[in-house]
C-alpha atoms as a PDB file:
ATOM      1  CA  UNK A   1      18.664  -6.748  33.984  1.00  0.00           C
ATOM      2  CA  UNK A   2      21.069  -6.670  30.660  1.00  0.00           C
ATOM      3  CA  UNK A   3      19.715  -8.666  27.107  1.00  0.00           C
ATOM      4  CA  UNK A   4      21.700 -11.386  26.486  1.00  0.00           C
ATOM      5  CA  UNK A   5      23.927  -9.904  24.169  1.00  0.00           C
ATOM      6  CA  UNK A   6      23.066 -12.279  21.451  1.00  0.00           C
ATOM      7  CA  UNK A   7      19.379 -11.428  21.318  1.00  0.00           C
ATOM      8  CA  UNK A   8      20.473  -7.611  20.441  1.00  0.00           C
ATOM      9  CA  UNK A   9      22.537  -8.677  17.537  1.00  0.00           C
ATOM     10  CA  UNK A  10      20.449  -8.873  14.295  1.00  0.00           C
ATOM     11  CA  UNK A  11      21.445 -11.016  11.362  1.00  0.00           C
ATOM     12  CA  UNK A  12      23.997  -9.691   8.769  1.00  0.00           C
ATOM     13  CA  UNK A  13      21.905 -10.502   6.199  1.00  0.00           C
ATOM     14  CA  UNK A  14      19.013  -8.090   7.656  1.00  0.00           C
ATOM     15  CA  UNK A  15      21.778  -5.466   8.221  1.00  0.00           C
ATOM     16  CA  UNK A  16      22.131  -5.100   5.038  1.00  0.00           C
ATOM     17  CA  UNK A  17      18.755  -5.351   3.770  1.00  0.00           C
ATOM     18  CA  UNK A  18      18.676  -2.607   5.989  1.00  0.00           C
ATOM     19  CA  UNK A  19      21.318  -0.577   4.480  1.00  0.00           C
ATOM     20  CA  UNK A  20      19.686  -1.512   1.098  1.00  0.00           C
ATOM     21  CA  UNK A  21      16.698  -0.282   2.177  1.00  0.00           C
ATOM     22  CA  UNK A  22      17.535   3.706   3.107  1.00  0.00           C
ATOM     23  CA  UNK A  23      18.924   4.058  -0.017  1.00  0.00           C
ATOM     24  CA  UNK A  24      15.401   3.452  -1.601  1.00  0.00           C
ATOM     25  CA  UNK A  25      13.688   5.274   0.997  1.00  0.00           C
ATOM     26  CA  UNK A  26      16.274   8.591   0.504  1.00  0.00           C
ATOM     27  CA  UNK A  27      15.734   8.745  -3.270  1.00  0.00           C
ATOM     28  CA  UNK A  28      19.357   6.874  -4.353  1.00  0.00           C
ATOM     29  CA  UNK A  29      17.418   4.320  -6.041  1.00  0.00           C
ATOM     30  CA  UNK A  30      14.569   5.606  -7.549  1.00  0.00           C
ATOM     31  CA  UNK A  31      11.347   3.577  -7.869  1.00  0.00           C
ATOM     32  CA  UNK A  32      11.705   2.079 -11.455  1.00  0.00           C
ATOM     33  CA  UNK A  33      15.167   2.611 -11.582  1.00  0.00           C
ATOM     34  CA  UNK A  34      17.719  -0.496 -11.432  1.00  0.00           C
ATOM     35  CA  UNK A  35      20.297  -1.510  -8.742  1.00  0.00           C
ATOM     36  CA  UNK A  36      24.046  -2.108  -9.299  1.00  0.00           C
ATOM     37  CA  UNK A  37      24.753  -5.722 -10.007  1.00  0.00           C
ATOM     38  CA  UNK A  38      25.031  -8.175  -7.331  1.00  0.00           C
ATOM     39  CA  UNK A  39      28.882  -7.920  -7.561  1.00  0.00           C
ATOM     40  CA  UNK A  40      29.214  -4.068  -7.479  1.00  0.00           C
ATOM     41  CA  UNK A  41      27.278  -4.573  -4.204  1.00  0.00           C
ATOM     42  CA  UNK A  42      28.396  -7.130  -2.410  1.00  0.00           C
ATOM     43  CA  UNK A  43      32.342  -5.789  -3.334  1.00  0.00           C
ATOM     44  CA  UNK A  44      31.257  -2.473  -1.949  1.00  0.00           C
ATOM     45  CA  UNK A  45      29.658  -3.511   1.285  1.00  0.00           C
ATOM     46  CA  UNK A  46      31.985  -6.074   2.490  1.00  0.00           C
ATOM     47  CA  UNK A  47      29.733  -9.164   2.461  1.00  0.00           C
ATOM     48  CA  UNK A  48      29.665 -12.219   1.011  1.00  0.00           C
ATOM     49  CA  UNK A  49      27.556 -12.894  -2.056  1.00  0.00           C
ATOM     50  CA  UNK A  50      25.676 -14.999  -0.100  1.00  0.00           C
ATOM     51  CA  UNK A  51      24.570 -12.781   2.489  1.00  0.00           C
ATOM     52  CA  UNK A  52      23.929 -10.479   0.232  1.00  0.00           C
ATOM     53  CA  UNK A  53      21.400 -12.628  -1.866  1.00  0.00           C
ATOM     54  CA  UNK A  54      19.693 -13.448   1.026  1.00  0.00           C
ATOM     55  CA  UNK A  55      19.199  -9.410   1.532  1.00  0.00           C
ATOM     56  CA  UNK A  56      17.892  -8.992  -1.809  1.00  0.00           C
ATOM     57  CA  UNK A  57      15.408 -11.656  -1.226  1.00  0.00           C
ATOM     58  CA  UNK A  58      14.061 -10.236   1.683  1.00  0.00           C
ATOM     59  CA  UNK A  59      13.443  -7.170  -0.593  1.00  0.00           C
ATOM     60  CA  UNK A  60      12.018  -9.090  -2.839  1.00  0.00           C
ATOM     61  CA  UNK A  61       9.686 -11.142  -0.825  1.00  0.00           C
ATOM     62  CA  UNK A  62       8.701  -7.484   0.322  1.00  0.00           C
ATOM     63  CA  UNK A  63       7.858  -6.713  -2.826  1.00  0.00           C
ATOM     64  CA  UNK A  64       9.687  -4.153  -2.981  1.00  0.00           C
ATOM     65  CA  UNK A  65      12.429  -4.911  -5.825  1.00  0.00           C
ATOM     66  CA  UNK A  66      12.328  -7.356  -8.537  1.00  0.00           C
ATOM     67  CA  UNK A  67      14.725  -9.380  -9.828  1.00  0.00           C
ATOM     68  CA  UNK A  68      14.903 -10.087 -13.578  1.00  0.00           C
ATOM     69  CA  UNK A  69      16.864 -13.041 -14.052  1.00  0.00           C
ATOM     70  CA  UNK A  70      19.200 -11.591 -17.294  1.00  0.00           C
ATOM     71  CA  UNK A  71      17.789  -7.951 -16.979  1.00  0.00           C
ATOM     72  CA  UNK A  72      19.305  -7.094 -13.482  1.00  0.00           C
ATOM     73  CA  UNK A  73      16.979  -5.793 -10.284  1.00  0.00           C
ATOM     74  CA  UNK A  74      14.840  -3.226  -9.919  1.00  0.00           C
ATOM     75  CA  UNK A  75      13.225  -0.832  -7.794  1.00  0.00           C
ATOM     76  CA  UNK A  76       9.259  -1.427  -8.080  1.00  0.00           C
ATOM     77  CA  UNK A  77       7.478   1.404  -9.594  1.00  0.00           C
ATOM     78  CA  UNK A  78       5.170   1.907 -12.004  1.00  0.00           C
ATOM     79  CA  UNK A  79       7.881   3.212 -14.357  1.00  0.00           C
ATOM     80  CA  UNK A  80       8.820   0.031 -15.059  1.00  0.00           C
ATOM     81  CA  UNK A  81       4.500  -0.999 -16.074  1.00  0.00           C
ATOM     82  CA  UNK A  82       5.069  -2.692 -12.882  1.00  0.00           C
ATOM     83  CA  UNK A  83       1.447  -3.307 -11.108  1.00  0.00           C
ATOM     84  CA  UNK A  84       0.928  -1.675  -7.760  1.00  0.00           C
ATOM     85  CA  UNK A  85      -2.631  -3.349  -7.415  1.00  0.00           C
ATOM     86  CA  UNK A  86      -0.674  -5.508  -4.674  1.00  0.00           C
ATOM     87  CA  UNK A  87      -3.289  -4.144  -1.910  1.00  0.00           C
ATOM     88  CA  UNK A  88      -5.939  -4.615  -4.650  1.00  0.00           C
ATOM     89  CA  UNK A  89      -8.120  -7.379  -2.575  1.00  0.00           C
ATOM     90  CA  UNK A  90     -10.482  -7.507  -5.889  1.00  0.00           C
ATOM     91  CA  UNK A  91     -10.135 -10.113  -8.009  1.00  0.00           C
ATOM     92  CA  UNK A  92     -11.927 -11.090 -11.309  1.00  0.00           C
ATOM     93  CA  UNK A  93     -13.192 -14.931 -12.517  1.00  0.00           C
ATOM     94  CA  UNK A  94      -9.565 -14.236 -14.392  1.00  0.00           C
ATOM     95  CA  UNK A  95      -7.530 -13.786 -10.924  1.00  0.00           C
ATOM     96  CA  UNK A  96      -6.571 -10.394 -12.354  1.00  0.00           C
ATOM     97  CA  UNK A  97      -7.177  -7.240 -10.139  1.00  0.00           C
ATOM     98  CA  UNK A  98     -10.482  -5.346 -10.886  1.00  0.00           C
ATOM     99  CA  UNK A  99      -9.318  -1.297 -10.070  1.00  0.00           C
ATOM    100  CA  UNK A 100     -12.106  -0.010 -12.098  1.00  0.00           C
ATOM    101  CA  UNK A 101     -12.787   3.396 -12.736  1.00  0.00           C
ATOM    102  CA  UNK A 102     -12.751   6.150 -10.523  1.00  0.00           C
ATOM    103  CA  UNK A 103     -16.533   8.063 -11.355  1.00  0.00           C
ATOM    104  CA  UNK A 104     -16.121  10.275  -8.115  1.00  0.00           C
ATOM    105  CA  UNK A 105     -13.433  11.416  -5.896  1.00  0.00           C
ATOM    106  CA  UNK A 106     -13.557  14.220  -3.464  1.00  0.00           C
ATOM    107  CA  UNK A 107     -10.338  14.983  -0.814  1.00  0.00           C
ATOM    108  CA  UNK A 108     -11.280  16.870   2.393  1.00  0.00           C
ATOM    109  CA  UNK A 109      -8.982  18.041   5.181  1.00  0.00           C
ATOM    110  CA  UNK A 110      -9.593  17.315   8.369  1.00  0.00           C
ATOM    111  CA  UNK A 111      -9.716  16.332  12.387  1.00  0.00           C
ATOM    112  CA  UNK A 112      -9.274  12.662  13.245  1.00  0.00           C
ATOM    113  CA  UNK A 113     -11.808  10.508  15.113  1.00  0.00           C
ATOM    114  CA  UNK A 114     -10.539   8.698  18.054  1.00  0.00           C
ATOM    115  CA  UNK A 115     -10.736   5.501  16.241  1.00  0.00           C
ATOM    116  CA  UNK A 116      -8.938   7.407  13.098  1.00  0.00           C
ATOM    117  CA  UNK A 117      -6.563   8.810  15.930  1.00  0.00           C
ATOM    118  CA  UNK A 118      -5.640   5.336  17.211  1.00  0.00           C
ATOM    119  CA  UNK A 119      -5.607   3.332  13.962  1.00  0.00           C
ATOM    120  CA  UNK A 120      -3.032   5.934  12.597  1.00  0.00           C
ATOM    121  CA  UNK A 121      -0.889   6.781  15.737  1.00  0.00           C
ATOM    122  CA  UNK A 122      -1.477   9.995  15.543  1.00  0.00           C
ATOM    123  CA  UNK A 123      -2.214  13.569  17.714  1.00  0.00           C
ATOM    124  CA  UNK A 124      -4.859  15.319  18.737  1.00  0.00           C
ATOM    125  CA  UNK A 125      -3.192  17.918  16.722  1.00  0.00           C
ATOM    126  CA  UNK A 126      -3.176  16.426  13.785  1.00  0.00           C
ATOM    127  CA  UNK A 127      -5.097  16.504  10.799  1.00  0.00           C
ATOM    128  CA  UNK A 128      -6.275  13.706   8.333  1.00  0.00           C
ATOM    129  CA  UNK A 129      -7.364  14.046   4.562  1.00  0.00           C
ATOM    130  CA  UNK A 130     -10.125  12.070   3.557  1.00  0.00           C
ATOM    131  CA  UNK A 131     -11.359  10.605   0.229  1.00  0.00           C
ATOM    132  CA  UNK A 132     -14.072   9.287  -0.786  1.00  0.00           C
ATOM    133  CA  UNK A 133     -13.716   7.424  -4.072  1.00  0.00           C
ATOM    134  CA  UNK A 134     -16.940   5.901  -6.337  1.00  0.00           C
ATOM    135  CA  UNK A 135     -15.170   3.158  -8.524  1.00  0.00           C
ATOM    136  CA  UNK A 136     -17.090   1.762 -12.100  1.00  0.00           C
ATOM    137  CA  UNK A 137     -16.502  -1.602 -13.241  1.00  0.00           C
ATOM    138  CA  UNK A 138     -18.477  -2.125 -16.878  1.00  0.00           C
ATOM    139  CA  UNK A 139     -20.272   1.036 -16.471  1.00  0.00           C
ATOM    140  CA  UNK A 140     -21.973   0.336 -13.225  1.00  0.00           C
ATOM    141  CA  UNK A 141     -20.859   1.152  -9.345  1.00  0.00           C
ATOM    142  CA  UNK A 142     -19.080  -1.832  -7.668  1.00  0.00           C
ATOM    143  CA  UNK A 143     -16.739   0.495  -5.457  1.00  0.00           C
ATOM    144  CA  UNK A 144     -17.111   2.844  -2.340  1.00  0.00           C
ATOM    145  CA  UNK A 145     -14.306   3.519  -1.110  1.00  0.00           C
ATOM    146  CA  UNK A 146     -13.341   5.903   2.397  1.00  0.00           C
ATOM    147  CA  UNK A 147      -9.543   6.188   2.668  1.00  0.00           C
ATOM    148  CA  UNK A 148      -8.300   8.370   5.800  1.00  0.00           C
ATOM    149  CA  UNK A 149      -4.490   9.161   5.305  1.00  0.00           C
ATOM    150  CA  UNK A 150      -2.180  11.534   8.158  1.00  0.00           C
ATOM    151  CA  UNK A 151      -1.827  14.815   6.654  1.00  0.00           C
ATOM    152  CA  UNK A 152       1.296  15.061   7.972  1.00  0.00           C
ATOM    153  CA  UNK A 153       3.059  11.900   6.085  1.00  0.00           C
ATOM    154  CA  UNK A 154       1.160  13.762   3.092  1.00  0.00           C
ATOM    155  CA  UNK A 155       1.580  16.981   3.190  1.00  0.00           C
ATOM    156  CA  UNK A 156      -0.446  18.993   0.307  1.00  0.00           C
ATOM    157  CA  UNK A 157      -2.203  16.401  -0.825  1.00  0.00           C
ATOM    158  CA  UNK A 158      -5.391  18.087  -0.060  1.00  0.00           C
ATOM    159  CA  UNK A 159      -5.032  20.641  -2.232  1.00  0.00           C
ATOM    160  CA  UNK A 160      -3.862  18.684  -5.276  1.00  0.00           C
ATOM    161  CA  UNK A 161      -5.641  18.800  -8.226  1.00  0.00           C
ATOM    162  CA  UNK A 162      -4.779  15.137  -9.588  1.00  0.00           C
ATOM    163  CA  UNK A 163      -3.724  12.509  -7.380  1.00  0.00           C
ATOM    164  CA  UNK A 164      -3.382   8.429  -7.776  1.00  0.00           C
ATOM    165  CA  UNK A 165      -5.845   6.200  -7.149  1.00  0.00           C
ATOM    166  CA  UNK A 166      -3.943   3.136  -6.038  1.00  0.00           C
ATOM    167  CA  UNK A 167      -2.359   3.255  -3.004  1.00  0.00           C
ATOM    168  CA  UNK A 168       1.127   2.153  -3.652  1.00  0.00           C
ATOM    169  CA  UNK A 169       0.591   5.151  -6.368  1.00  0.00           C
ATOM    170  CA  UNK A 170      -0.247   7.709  -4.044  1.00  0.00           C
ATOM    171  CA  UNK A 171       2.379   7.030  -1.644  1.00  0.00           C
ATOM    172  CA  UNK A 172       5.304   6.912  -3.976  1.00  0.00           C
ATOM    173  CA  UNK A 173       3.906   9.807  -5.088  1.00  0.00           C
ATOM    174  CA  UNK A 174       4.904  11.277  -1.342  1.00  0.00           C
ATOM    175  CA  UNK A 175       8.157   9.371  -1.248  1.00  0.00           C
ATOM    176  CA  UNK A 176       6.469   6.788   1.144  1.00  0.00           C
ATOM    177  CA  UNK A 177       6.823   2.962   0.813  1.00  0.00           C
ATOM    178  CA  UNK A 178       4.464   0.775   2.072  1.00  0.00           C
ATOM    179  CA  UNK A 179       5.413  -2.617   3.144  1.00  0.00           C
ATOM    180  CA  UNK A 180       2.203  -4.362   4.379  1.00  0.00           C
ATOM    181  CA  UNK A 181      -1.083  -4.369   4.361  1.00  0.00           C
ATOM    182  CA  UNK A 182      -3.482  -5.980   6.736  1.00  0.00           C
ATOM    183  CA  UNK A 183      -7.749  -6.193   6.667  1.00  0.00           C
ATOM    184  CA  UNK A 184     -10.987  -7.662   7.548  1.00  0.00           C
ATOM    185  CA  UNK A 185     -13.548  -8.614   4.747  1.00  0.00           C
ATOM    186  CA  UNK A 186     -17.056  -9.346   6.299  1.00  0.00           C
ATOM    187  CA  UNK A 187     -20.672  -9.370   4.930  1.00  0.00           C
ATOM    188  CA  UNK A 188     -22.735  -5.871   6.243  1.00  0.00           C
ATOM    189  CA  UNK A 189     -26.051  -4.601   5.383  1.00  0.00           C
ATOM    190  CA  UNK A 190     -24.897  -1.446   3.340  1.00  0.00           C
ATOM    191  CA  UNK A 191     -25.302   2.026   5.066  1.00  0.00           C
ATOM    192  CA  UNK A 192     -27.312   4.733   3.609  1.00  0.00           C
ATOM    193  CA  UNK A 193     -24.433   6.373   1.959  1.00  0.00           C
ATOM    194  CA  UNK A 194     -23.017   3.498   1.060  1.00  0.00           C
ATOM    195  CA  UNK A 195     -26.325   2.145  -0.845  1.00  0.00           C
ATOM    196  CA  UNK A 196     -26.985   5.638  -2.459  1.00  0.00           C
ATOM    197  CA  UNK A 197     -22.730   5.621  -3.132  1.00  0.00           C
ATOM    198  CA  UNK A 198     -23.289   1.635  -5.139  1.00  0.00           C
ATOM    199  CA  UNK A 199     -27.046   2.078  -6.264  1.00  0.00           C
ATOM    200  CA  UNK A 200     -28.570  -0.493  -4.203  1.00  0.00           C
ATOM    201  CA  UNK A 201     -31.277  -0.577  -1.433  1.00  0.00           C
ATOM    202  CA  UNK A 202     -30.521   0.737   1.801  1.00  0.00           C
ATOM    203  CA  UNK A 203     -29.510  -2.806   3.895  1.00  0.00           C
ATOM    204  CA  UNK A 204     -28.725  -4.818   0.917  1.00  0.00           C
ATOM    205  CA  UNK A 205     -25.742  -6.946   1.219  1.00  0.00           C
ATOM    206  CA  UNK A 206     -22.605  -5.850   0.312  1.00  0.00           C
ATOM    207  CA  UNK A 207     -18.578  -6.797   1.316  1.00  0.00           C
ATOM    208  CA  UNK A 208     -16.760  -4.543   3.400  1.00  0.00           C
ATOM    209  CA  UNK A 209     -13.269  -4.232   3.685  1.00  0.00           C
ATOM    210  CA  UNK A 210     -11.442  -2.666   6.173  1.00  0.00           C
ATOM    211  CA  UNK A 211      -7.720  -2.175   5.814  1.00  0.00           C
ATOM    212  CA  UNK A 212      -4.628  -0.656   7.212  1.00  0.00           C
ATOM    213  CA  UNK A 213      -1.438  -0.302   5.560  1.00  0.00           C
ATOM    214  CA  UNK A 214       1.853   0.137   7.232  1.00  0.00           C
ATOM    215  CA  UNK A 215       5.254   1.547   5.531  1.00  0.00           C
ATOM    216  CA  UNK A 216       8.931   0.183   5.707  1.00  0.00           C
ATOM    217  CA  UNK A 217       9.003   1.087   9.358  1.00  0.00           C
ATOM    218  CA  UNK A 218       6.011  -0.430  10.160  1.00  0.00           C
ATOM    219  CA  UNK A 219       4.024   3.161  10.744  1.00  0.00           C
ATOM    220  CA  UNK A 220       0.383   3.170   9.423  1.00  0.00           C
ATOM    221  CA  UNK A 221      -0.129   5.239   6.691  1.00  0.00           C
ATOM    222  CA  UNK A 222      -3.665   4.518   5.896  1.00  0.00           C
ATOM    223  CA  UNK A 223      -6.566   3.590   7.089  1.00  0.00           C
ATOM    224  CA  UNK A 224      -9.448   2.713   4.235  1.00  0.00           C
ATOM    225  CA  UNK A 225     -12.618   1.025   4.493  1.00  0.00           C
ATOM    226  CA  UNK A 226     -14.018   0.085   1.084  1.00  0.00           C
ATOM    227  CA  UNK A 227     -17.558  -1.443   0.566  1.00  0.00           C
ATOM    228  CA  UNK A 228     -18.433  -3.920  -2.587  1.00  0.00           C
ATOM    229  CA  UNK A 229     -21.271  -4.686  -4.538  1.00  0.00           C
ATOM    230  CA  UNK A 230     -20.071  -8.308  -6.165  1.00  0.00           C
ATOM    231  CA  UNK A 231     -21.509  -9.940  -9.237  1.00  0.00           C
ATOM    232  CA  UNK A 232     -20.373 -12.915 -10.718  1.00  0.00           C
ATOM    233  CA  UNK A 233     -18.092 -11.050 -12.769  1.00  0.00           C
ATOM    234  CA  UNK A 234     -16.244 -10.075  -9.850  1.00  0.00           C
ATOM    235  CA  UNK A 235     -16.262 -12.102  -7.502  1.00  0.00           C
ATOM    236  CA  UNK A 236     -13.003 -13.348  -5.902  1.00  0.00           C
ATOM    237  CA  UNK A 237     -11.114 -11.420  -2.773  1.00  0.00           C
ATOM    238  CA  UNK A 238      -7.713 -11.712  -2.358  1.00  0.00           C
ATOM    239  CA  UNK A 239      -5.493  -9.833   0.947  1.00  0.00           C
ATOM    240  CA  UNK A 240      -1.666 -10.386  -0.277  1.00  0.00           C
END
């Protein structure tokens, strides 16, 4: 049995948010780098200015332009001293993002688990790098981080000497974009690894986050789980 017809057609608007968007993701419009003005666009695709305001807010609300109202719109990047702590669930008694300081980092290549495997989409065949990042917030451990990323979405990264520690950084780096973010925060008594990783007891409380994020086509492109050890300093969780 056919679709209604009308169910298959999608908004003009989202058609060209659409069109907008692949010129990000092939490199036309580089992150940082601004857009043509509203008129150039709208002229040039053959929509209303309308419609195509209503496109550019969808990028927008994606977060992944921004408009500045007598400056003109812009890819985001961290060119620009945008922040790309978006995915940055930490939050100080100030409401800014806590990244701290990465002590420890080490980047293995790997097989994926079956729960890596099914979190990620991905092949028996293929292979996941791993990091495991120690993050310092005044001086003392507050981060352990385990990110698992498809080594096939990032291909060398492995082997790289320097890489970002944020990971809207990290995948611009790789000419990804990433869209969305989703997690679970819950209270767990901390793991052996995770208590030597934060210098705390073995089964001492900590927060655990578990998060996946997901690019422009809605693909997963990384799986992290990240354990906490809060003081009042930083104390405040926030999934955007």
């Amino acid at each position: 049995m056919n679709e209604d017809p009308k169910f298959q057609v999608r908004p003009l608007y989202l058609q060209v948010r659409d069109a907008l968007l692949a010129r990000i993701k092939d490199g036309k419009w580089r992150p940082g780098g601004n857009l043509p003005s509203e008129i150039d666009l709208y002229q040039e695709m053959g929509v209303s200015l309308g419609t195509l305001r209503k496109a550019l807010g969808v990028l927008e609300a994606e977060q992944l332009i921004v408009r500045e109202p007598g400056r003109g719109t812009f890819v985001r990047g961290h060119q620009r001293g945008q922040t790309l702590d978006r995915f940055n669930p930490m939050r100080g008694a100030d409401g800014l993002p806590v990244g701290g300081q990465v002590k420890t980092r080490k980047v293995r290549l790997g097989s994926p688990t079956g729960g890596e495997r099914a979190v990620l989409r991905l092949d028996a065949s293929d292979k996941v790098v791993r990091i495991h990042r120690i993050r310092l917030h005044e001086r003392r451990p507050f981060a352990y981080e385990l990110v698992c990323l498809p080594e096939r979405r990032f291909p060398g990264l492995a082997a790289r000497a320097e890489i970002p520690d944020n990971l809207e950084g990290l995948a611009q780096a790789w000419g990804i974009l990433v869209a969305r973010a989703e997690g679970q925060v819950r209270a767990v008594p901390a793991s052996p690894a995770a208590a030597a990783a934060l210098s705390v007891a073995d089964g001492a409380a900590v927060l655990s986050l578990e998060r996946i994020a997901f690019d422009t086509d809605d693909q997963p492109v990384e799986a992290m789980t990240a354990y906490f050890d809060l003081r009042n300093a930083y104390c405040r969780l926030e999934m955007r």
